[in-house]
N, C-alpha and C. Protein backbone atom coordinates (compact mmCIF):
# COMPACT_ATOMS: atom_id res chain seq x y z
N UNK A 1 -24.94 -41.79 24.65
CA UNK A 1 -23.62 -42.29 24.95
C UNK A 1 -22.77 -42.35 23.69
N UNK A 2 -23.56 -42.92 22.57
CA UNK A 2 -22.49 -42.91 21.46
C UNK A 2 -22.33 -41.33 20.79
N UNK A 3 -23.19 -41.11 21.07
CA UNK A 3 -22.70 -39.03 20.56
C UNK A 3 -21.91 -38.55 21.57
N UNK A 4 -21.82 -38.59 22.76
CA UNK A 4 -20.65 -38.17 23.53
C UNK A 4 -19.30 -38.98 23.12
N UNK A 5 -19.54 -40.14 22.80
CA UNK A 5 -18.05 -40.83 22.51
C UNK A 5 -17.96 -39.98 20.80
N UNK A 6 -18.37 -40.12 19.84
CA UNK A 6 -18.40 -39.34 18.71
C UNK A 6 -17.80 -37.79 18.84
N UNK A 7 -18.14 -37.32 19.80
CA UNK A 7 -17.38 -36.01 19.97
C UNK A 7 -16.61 -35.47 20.56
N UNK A 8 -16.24 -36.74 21.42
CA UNK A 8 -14.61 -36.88 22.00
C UNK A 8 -13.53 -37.06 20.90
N UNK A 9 -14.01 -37.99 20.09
CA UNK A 9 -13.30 -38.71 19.15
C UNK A 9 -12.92 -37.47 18.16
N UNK A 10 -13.99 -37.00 17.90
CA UNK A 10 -13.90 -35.58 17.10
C UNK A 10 -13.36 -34.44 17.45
N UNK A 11 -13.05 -34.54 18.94
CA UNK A 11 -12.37 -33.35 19.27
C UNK A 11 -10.87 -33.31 19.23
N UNK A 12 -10.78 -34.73 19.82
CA UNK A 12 -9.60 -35.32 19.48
C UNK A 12 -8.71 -35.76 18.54
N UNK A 13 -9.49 -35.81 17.19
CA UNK A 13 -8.66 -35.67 15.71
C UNK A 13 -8.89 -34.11 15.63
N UNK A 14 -9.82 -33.77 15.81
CA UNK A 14 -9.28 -32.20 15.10
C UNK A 14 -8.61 -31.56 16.05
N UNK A 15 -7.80 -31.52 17.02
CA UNK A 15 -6.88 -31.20 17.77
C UNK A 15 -5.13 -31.68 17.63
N UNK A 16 -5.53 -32.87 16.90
CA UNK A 16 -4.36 -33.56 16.82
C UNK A 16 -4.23 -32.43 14.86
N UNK A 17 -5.06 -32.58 14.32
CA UNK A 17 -5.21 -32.11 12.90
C UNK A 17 -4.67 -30.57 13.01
N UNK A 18 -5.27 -30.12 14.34
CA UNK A 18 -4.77 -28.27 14.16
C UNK A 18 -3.19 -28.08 14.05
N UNK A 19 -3.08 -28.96 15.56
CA UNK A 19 -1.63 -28.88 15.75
C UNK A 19 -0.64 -29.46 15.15
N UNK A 20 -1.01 -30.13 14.03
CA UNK A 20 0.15 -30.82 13.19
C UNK A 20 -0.28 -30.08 12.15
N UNK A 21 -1.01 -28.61 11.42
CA UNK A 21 -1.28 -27.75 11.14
C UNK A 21 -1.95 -28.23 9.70
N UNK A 22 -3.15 -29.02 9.89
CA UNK A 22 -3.68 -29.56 8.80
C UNK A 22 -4.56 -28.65 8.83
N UNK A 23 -5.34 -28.24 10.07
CA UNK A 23 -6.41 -27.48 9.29
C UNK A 23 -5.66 -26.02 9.89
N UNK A 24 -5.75 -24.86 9.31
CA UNK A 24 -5.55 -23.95 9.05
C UNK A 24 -6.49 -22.98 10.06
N UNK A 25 -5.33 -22.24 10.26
CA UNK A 25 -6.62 -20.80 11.61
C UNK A 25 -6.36 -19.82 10.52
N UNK A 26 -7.41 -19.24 9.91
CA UNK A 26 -8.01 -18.41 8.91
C UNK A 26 -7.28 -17.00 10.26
N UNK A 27 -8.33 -16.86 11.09
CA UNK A 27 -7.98 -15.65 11.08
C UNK A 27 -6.80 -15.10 11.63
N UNK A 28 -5.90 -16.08 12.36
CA UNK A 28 -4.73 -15.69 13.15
C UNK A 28 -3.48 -15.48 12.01
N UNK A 29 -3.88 -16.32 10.96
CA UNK A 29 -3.03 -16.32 9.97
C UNK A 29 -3.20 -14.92 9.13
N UNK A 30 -4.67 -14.25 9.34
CA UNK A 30 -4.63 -12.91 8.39
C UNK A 30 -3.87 -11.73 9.47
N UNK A 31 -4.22 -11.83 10.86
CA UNK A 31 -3.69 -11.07 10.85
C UNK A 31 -1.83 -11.42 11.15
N UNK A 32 -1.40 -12.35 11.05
CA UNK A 32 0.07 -12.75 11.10
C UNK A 32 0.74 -12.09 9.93
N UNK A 33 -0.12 -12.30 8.56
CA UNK A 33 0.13 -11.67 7.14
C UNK A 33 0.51 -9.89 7.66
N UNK A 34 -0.76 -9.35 7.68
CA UNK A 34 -0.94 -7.85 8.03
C UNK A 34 -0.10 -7.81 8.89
N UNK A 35 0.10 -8.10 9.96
CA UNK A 35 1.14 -7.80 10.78
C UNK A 35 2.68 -7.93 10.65
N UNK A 36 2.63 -8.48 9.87
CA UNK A 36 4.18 -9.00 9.50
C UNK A 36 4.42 -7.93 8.43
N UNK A 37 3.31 -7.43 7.98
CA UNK A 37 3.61 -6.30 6.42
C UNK A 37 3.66 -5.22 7.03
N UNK A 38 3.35 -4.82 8.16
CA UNK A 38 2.67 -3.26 8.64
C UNK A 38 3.68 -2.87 9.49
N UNK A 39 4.43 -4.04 10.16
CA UNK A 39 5.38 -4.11 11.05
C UNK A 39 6.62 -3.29 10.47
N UNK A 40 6.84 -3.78 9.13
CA UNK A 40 8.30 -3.23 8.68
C UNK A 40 7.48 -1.75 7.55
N UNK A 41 6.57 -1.52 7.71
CA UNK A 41 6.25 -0.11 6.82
C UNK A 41 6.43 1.33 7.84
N UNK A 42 6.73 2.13 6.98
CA UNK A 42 7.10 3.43 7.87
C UNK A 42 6.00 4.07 8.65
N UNK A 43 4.83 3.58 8.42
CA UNK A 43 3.69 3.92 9.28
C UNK A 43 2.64 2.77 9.61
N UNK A 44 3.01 2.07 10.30
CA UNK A 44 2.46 0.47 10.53
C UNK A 44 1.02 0.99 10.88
N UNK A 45 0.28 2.02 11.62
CA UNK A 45 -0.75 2.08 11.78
C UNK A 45 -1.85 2.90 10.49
N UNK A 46 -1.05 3.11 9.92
CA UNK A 46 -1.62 3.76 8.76
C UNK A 46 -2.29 2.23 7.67
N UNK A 47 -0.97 1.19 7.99
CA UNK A 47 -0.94 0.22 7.29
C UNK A 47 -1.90 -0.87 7.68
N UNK A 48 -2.18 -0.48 8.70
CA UNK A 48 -2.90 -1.58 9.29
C UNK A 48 -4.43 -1.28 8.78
N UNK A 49 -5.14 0.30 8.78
CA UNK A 49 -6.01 0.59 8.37
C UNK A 49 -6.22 0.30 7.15
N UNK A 50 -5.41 0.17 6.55
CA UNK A 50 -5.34 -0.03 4.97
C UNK A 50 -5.87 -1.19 4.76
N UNK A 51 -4.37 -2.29 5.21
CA UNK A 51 -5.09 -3.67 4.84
C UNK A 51 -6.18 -4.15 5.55
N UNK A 52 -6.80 -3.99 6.53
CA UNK A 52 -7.76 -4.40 7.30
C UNK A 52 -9.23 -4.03 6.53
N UNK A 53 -9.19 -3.08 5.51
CA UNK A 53 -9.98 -2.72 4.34
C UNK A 53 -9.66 -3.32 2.67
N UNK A 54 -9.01 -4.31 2.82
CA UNK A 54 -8.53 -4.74 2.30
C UNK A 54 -9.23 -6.00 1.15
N UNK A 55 -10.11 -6.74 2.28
CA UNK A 55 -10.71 -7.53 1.53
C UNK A 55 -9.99 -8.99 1.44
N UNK A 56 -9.02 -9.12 1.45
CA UNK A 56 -7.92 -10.51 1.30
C UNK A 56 -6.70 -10.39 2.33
N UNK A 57 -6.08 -11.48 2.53
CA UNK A 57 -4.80 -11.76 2.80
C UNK A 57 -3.94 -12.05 1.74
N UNK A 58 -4.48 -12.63 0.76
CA UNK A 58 -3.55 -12.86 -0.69
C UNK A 58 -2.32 -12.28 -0.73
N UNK A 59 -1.41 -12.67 -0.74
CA UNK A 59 -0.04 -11.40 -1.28
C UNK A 59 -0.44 -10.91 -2.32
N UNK A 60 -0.20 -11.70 -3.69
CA UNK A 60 -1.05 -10.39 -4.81
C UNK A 60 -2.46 -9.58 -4.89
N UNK A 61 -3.15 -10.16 -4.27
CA UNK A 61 -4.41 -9.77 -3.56
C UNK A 61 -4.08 -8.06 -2.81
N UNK A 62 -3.26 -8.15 -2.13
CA UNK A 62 -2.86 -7.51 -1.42
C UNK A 62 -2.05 -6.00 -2.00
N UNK A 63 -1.34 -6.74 -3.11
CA UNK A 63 -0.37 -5.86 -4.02
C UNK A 63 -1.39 -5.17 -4.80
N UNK A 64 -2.41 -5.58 -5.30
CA UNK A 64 -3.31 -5.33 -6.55
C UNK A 64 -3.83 -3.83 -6.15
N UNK A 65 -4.31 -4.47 -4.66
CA UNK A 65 -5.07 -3.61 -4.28
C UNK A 65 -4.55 -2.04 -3.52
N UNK A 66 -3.34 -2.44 -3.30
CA UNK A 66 -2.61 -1.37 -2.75
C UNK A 66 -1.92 -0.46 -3.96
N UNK A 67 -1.34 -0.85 -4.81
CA UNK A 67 -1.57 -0.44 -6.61
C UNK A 67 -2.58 0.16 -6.50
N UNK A 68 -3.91 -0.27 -7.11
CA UNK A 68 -4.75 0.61 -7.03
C UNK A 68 -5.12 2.07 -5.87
N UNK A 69 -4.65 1.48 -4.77
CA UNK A 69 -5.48 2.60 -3.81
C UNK A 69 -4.06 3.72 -4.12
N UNK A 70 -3.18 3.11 -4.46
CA UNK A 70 -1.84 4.22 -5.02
C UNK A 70 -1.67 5.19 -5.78
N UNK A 71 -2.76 4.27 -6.70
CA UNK A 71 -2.66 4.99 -7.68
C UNK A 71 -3.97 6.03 -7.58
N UNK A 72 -4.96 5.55 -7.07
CA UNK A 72 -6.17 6.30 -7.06
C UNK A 72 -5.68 7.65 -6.17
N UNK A 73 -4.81 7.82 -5.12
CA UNK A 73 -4.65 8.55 -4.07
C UNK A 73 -3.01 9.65 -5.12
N UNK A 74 -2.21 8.91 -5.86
CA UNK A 74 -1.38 9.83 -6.47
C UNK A 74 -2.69 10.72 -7.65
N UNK A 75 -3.56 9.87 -8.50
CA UNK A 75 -4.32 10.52 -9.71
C UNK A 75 -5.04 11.92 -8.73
N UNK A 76 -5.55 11.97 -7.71
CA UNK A 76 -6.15 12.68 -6.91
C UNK A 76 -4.91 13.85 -7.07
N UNK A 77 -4.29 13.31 -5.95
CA UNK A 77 -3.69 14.41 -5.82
C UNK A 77 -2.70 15.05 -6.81
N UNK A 78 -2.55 14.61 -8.49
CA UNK A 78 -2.13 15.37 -9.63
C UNK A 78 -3.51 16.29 -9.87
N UNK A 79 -4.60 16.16 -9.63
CA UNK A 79 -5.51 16.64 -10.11
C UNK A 79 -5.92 18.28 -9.18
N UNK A 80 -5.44 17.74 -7.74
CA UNK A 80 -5.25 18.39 -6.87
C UNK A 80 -4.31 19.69 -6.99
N UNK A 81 -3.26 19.17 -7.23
CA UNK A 81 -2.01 19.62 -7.60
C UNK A 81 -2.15 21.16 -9.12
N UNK A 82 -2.91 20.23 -10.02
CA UNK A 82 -3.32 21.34 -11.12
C UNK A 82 -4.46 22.58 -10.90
N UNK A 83 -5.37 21.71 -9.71
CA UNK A 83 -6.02 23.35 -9.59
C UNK A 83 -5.54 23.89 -8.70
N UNK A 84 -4.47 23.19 -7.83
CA UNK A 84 -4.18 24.63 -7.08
C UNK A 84 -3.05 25.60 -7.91
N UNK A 85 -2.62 25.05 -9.02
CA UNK A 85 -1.59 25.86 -9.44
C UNK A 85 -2.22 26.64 -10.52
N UNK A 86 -3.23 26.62 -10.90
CA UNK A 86 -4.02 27.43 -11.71
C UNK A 86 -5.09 28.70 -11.22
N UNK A 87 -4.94 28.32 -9.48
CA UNK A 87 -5.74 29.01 -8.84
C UNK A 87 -4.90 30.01 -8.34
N UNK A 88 -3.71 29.66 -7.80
CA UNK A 88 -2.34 30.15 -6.69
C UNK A 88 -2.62 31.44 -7.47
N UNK A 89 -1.77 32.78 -6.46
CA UNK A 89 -1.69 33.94 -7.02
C UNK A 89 0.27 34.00 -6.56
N UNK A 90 0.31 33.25 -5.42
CA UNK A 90 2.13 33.69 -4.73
C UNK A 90 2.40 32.68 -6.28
N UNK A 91 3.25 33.31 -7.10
CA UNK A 91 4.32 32.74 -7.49
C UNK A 91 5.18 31.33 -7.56
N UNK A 92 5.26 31.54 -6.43
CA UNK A 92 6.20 30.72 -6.19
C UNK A 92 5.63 29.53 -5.44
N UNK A 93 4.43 29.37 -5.28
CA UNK A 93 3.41 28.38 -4.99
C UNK A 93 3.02 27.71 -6.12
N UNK A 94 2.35 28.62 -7.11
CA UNK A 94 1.82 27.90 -8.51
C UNK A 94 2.95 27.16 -8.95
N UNK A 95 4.31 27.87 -8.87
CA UNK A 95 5.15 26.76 -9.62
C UNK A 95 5.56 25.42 -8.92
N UNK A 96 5.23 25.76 -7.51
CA UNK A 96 5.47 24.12 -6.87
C UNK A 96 4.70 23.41 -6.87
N UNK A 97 3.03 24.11 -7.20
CA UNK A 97 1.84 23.23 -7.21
C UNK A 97 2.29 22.65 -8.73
N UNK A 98 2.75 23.47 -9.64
CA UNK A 98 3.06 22.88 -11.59
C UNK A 98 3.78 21.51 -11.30
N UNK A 99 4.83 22.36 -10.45
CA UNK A 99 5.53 21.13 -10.41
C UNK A 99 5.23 19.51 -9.87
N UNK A 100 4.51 19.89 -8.59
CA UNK A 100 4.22 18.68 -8.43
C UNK A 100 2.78 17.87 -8.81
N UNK A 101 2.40 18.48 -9.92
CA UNK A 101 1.47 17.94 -11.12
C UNK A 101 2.26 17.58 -11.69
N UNK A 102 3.55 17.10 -11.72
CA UNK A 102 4.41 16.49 -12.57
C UNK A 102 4.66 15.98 -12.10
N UNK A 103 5.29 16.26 -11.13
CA UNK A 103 5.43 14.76 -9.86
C UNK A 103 4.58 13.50 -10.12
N UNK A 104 3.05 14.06 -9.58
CA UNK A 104 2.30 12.98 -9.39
C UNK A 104 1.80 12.79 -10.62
N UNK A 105 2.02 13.46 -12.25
CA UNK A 105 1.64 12.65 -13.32
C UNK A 105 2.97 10.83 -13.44
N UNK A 106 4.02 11.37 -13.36
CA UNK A 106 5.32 10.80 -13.17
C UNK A 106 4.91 9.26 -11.87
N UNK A 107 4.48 9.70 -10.79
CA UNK A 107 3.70 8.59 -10.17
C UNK A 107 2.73 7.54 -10.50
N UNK A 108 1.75 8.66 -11.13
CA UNK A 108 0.44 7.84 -11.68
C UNK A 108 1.09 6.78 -12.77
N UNK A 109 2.19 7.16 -13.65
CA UNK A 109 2.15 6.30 -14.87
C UNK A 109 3.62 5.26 -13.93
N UNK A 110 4.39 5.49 -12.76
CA UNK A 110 5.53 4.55 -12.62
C UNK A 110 4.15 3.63 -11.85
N UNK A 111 3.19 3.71 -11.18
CA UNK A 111 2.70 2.53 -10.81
C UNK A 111 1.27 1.82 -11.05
N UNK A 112 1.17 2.37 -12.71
CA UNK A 112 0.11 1.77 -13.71
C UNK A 112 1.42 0.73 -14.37
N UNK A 113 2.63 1.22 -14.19
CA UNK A 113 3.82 -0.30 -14.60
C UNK A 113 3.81 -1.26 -13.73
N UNK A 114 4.09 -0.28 -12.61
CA UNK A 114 4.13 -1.37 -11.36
C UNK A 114 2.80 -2.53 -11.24
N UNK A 115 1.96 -2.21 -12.09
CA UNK A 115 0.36 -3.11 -12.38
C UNK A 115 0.65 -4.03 -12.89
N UNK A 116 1.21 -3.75 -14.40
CA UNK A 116 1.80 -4.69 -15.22
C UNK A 116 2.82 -5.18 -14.62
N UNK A 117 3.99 -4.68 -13.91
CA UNK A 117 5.20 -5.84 -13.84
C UNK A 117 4.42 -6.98 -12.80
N UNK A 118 3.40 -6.40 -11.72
CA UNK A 118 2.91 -7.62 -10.99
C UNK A 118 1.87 -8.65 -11.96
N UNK A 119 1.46 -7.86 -12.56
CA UNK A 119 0.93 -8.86 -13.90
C UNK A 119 1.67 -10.27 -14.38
N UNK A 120 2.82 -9.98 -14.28
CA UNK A 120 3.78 -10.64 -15.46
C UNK A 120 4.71 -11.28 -14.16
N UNK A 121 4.50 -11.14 -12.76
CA UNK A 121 4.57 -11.44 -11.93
C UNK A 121 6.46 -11.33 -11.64
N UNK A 122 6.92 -10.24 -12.26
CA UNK A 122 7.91 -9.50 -11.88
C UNK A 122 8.03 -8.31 -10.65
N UNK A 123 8.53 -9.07 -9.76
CA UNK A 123 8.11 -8.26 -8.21
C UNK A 123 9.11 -7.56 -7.47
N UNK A 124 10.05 -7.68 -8.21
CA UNK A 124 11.83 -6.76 -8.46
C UNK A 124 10.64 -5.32 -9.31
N UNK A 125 10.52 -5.65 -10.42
CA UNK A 125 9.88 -4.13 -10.61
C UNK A 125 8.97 -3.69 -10.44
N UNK A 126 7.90 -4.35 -9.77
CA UNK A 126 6.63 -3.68 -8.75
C UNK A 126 7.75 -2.84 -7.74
N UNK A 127 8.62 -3.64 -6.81
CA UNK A 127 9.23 -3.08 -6.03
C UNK A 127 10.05 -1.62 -6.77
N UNK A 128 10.42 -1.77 -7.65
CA UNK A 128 11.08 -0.25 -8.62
C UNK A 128 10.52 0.58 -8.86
N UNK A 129 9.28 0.32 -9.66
CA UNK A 129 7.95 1.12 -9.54
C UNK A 129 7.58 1.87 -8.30
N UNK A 130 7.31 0.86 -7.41
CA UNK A 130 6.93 1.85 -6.14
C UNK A 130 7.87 2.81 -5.44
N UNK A 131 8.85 1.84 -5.42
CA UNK A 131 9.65 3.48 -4.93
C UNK A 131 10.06 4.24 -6.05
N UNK A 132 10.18 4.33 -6.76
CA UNK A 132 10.26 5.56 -7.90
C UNK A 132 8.92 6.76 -7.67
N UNK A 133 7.35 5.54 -7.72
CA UNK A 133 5.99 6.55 -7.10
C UNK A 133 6.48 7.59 -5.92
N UNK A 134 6.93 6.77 -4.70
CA UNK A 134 7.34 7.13 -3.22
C UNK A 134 8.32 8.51 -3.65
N UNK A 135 9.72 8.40 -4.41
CA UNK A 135 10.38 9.11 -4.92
C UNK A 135 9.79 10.82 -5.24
N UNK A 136 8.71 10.50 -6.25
CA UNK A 136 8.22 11.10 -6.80
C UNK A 136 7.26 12.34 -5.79
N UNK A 137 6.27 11.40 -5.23
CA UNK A 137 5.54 11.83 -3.82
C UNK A 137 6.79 12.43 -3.53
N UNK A 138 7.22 12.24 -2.89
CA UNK A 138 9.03 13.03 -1.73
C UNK A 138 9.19 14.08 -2.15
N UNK A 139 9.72 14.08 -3.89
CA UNK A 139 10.03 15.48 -4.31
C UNK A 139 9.09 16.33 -4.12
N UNK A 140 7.62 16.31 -4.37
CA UNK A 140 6.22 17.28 -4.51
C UNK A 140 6.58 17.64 -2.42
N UNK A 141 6.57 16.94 -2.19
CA UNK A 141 6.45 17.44 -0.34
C UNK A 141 8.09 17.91 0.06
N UNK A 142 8.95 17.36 -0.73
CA UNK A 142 10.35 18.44 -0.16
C UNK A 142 10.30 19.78 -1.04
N UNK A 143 9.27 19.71 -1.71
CA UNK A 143 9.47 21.43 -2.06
C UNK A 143 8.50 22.37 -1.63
N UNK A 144 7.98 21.84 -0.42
CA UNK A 144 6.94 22.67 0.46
C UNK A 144 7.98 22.51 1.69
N UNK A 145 9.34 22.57 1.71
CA UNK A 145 9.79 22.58 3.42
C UNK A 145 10.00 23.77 3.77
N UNK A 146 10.08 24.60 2.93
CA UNK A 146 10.38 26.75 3.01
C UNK A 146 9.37 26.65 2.51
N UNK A 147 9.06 28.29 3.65
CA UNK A 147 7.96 28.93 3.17
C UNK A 147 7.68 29.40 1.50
N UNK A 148 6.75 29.67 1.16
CA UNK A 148 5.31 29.66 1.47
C UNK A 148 4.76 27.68 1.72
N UNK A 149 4.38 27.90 2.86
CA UNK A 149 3.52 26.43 3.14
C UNK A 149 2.63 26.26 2.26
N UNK A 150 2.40 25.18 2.01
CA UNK A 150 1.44 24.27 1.32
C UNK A 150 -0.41 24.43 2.60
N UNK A 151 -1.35 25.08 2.06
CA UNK A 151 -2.64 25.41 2.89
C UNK A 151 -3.50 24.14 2.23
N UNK A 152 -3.32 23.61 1.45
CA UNK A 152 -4.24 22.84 1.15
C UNK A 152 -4.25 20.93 2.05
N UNK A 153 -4.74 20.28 1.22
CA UNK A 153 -4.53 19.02 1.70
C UNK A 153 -3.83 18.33 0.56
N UNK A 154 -2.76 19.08 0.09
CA UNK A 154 -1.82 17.90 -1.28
C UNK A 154 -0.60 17.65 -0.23
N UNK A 155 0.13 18.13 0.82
CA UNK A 155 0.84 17.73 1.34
C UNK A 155 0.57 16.25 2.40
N UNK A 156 -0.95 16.28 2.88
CA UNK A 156 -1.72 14.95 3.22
C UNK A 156 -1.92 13.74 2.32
N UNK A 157 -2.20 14.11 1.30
CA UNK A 157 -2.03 13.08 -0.20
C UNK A 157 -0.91 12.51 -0.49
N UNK A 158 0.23 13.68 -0.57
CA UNK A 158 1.65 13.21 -1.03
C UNK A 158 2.02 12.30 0.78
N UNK A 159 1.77 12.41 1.47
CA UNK A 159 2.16 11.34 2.39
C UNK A 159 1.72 9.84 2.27
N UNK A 160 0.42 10.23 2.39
CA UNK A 160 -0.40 9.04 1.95
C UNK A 160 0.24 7.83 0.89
N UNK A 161 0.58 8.74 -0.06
CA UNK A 161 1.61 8.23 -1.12
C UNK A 161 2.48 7.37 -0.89
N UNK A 162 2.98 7.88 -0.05
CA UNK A 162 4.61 7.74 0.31
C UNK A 162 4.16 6.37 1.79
N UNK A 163 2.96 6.79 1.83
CA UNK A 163 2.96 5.25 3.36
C UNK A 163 2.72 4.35 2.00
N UNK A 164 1.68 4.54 0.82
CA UNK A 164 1.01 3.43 0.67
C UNK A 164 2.07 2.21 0.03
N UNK A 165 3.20 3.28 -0.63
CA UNK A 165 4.26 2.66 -1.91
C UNK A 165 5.21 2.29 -0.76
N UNK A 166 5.01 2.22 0.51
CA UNK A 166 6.21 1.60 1.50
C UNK A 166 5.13 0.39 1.84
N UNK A 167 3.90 0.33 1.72
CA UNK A 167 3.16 -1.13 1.84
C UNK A 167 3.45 -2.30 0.59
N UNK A 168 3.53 -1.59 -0.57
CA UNK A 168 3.43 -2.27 -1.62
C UNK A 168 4.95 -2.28 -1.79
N UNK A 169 6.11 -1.85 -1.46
CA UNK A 169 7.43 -2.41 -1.23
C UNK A 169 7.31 -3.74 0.29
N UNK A 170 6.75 -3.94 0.36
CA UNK A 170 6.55 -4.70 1.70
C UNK A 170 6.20 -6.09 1.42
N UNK A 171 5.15 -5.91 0.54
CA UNK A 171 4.72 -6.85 -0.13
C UNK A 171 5.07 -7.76 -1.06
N UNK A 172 5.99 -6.87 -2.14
CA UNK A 172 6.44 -6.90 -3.01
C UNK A 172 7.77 -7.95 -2.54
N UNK A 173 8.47 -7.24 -1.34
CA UNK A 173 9.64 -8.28 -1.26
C UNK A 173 9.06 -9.46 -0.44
N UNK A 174 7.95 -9.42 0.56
CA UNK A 174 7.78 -10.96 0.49
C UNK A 174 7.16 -11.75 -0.77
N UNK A 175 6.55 -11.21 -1.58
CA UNK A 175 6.37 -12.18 -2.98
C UNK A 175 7.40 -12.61 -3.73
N UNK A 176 8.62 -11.60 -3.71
CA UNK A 176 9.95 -12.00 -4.11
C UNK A 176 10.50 -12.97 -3.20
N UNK A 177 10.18 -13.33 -2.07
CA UNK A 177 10.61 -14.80 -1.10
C UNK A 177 9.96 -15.44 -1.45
N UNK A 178 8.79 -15.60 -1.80
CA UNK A 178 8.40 -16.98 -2.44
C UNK A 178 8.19 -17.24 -3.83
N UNK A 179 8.68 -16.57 -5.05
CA UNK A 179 9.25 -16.65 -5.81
C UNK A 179 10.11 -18.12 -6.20
């Protein structure tokens, strides 16, 4: 009898505790985060895969890690980018593959800043950084819109790019709201 009254009592403060939002719903709140970020990105389902591999809800948590996967996915595809333009025989391929090994060198180093400005917890130029990366990505894939097409998978990379630096602009301006 007194353990049934004990866990009335208990159900009944922590009900009164949820809803006056003392204790915290872990997971409705992660995905409220993710959802609220993925919602306004240009490929919300791309985004969703992302953060859901993510590891945290953290906002910088979140930024760190999307930085990194940015940067890991632009370094790729500069690397990408140089053997196909060393391999190309059309002309006019090698020089768009040259080129956009410049592109994505130009990426790799705007969001190894974008590392540091979230470092220093400047989130105006994480946000500059990334779209300058995004920028960068854009040019390498608007110069595959005339033929000769792009056969490889750097035009899949340079997208990738371009979703991940619209997550980490996402992010970036809600860390600038709570600022």
């Amino acid at each position: 009898m007194a353990s049934s009254s004990f866990l009335a009592v208990s159900s009944i403060v922590l009900s009164v505790m949820f809803f006056n939002g003392m204790v915290p719903m872990h997971a409705a709140s992660e995905n409220d985060i993710v959802s609220t970020i993925c919602k306004k990105t240009r490929n919300p389902s791309f985004c969703f895969n992302v953060l859901n591999s993510a590891g945290t809800t953290d906002l910088k948590g979140l930024a760190t890690f999307t930085l990194n996967l940015a940067h890991d996915k632009a370094a790729q595809s500069r690397v990408l980018a140089q053997s196909l333009a060393s391999k190309a025989t059309d002309p006019k391929l090698k020089e768009r593959y040259a080129t956009c090994a410049e592109h994505y060198d130009d990426a790799v180093d705007d969001i190894e800043d974008g590392k540091n400005y979230l470092g220093k917890g400047d989130y105006n130029s994480v946000n500059t950084m990334a779209s300058a990366a995004m920028t960068e990505a854009g040019d390498c894939l608007d110069s595959f819109m005339q033929p000769p097409k792009d056969p490889s998978t750097l035009f899949d990379n340079g997208k990738a790019v371009e979703d991940i630096c619209s997550i980490i602009l996402v992010i970036g301006n809600l860390l600038l709201g709570r600022a």
